[in-house]
Structure formats: C-alpha cells, structure tokens
C-alpha atoms as a PDB file:
ATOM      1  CA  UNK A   1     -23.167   6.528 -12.509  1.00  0.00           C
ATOM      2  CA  UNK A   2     -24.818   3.444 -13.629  1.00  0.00           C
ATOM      3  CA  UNK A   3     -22.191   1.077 -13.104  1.00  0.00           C
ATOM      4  CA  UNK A   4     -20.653   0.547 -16.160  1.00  0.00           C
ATOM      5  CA  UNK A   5     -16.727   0.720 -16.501  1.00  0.00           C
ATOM      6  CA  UNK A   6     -14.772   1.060 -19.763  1.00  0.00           C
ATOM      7  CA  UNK A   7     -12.053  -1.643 -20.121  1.00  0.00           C
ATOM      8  CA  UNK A   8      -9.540  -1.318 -23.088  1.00  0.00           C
ATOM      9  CA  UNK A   9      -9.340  -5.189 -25.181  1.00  0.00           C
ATOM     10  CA  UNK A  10      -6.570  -3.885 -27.626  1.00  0.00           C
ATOM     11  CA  UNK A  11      -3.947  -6.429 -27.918  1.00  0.00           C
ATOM     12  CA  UNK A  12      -6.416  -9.270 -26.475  1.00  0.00           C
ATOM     13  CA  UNK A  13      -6.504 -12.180 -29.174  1.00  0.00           C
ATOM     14  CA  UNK A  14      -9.241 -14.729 -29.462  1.00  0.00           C
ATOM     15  CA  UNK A  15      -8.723 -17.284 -27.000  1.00  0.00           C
ATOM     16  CA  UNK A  16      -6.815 -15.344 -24.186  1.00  0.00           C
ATOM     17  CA  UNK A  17      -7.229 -13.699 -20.954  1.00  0.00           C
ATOM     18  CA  UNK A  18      -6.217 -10.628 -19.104  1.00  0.00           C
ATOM     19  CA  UNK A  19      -6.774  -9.853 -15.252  1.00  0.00           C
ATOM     20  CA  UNK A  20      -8.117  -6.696 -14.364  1.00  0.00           C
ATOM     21  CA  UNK A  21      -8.538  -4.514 -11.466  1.00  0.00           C
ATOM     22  CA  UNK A  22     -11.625  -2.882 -11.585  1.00  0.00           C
ATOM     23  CA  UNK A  23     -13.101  -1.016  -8.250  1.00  0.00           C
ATOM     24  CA  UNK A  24     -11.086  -3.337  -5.916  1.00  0.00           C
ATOM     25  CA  UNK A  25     -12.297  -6.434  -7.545  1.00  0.00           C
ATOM     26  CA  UNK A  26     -10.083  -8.707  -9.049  1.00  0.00           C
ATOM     27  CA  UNK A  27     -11.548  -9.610 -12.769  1.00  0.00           C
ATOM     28  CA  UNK A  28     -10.818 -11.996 -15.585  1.00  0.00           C
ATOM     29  CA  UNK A  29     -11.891 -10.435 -19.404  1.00  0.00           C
ATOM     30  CA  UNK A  30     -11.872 -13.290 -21.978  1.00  0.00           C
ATOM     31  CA  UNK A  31     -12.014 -13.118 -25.678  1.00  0.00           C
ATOM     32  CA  UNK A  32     -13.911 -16.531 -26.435  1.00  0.00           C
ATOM     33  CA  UNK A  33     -15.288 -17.229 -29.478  1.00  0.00           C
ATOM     34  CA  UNK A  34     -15.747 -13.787 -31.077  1.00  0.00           C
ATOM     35  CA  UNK A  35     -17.311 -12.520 -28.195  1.00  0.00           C
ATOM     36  CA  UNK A  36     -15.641 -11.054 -24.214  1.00  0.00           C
ATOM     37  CA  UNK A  37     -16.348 -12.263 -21.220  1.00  0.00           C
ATOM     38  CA  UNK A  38     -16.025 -11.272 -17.552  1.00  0.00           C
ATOM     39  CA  UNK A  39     -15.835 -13.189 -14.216  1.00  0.00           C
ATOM     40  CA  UNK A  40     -14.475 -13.139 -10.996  1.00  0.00           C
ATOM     41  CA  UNK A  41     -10.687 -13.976 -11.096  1.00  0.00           C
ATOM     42  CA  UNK A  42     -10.968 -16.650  -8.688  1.00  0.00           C
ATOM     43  CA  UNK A  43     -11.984 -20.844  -8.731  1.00  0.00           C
ATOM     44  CA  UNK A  44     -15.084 -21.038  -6.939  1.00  0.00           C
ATOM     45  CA  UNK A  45     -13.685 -24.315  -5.793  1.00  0.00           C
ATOM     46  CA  UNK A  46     -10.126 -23.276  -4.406  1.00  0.00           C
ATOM     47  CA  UNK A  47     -10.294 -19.899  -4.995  1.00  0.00           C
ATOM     48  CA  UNK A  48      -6.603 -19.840  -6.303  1.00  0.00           C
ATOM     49  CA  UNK A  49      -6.474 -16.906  -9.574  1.00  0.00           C
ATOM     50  CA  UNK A  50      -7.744 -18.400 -12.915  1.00  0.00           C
ATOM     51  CA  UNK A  51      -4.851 -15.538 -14.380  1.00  0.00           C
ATOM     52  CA  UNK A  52      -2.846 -18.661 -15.766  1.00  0.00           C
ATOM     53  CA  UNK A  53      -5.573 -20.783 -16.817  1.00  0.00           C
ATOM     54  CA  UNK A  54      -6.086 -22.092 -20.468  1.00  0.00           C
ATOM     55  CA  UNK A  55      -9.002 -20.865 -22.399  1.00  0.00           C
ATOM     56  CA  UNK A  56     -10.520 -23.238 -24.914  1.00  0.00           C
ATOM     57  CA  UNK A  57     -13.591 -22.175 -27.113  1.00  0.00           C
ATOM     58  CA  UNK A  58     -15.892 -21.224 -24.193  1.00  0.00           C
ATOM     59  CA  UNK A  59     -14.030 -23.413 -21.318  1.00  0.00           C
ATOM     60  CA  UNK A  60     -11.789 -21.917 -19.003  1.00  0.00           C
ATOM     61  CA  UNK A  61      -9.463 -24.346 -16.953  1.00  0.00           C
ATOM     62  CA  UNK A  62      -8.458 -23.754 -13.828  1.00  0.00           C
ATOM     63  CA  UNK A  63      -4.813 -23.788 -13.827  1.00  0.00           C
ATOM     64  CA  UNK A  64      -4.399 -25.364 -10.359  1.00  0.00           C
ATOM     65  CA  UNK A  65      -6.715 -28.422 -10.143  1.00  0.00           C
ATOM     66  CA  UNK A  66      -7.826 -28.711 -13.978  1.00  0.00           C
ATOM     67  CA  UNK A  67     -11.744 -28.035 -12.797  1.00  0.00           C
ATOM     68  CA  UNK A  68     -13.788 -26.146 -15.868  1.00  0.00           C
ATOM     69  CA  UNK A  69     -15.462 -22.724 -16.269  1.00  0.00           C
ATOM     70  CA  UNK A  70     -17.997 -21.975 -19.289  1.00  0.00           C
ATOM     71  CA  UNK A  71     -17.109 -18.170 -19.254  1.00  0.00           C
ATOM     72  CA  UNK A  72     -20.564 -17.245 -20.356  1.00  0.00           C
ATOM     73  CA  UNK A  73     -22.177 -17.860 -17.514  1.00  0.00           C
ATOM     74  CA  UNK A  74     -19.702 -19.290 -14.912  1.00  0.00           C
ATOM     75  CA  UNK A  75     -20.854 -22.722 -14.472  1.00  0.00           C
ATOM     76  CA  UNK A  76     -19.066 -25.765 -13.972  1.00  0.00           C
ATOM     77  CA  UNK A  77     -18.552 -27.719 -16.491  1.00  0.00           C
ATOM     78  CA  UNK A  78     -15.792 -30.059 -15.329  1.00  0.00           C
ATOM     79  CA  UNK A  79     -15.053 -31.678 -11.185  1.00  0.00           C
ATOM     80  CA  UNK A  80     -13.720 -30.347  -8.936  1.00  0.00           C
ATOM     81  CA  UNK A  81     -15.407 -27.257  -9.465  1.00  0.00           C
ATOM     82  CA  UNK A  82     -19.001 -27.901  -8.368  1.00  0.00           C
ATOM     83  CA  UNK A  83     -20.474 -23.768  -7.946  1.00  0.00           C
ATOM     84  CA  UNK A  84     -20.234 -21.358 -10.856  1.00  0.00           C
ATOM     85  CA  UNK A  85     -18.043 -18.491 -10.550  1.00  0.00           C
ATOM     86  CA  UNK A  86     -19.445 -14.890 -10.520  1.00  0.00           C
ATOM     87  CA  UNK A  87     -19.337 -13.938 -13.827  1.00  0.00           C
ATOM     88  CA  UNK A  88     -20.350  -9.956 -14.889  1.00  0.00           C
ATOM     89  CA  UNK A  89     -21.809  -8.475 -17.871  1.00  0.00           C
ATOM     90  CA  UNK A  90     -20.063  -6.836 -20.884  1.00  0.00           C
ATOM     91  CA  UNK A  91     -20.994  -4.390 -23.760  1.00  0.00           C
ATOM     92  CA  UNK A  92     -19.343  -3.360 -26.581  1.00  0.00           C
ATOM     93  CA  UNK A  93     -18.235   0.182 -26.371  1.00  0.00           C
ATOM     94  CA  UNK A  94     -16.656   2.033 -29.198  1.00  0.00           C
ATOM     95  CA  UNK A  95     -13.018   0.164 -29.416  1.00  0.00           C
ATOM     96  CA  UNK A  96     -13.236  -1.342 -25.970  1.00  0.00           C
ATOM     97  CA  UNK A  97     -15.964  -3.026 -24.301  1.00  0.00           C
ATOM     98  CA  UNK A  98     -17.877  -2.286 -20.722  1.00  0.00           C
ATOM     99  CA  UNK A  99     -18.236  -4.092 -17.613  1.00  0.00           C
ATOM    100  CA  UNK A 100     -20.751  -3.759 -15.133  1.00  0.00           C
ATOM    101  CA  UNK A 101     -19.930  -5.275 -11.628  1.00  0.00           C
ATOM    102  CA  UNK A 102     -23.121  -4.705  -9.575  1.00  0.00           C
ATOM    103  CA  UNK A 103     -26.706  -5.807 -10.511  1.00  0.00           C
END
C-alpha cells in the first residue's frame, strides 16, 4: 500500500468543505479555487473543528476565533492562529481525488 486513499468529491462545490474520516484521522477536503485541498480538521491554535468554518478563495476561517488558514499549505495567514495546520497531499483520481496522510 503506498498510502494513498480514494475520497469521493461528488456533490462538493467550489468554495466548500466536507470532513472526513480517513484511518482514524479527522480531515477537512476543500474545493478552493478549482483545485482540493486537505488538512487536519482542527485550529492549530484552539484546536476546536474547522467543519463550520467559511472558505474564501484559498482562506479558510476558523469558525471559533476568526484566525486564517491558506489551505494550500496550512499557514497562518490571519492572528490568532500563529502555527500552520497539517495539511496532506491530494491527486486527482478518475472522478474523485486521493489523499495521502503519511510522508
């Protein structure tokens, strides 16, 4: 196995989210700007769930303190949040896309 899960995207429009559970991690897929992201599902800063949180071009808010996520790469773009979140990499794959959780 090298790592790489499939994850279904149907139904996910440009500029929204959808948690995941993928091999007892808890994971946020977002459809920003053409392209889907992964990351933890969890503020680095309070680690409340980003599930709620409002998705703006490449800018994830963090629906409990208002602290920013770029979703490409996890890092902070906006106080309180001062650590980037741990963000995973995707692939396209057939309808879907892939995400791979360890290195």
């Amino acid at each position: 196995m090298d790592g790489w899960l499939a994850v279904d995207v149907a139904g996910l429009a440009p500029g929204e989210t959808r948690a995941l559970e993928l091999a007892g991690r808890s994971v946020l897929v977002c459809h920003a700007e053409g392209g889907y992201y992964a990351l933890e599902n969890r503020c680095p800063h309070a680690a409340t769930l980003l599930t709620s949180g409002r998705l703006r071009g490449f800018v994830l808010e963090c629906p409990l303190h208002g602290g920013k996520l770029d979703v490409r790469d996890g890092r902070p773009c906006a106080p309180p949040i001062r650590l980037p979140a741990t963000t995973f990499a995707v692939r396209p794959a057939g309808a879907g896309i892939e995400i791979r959780l360890g290195a």
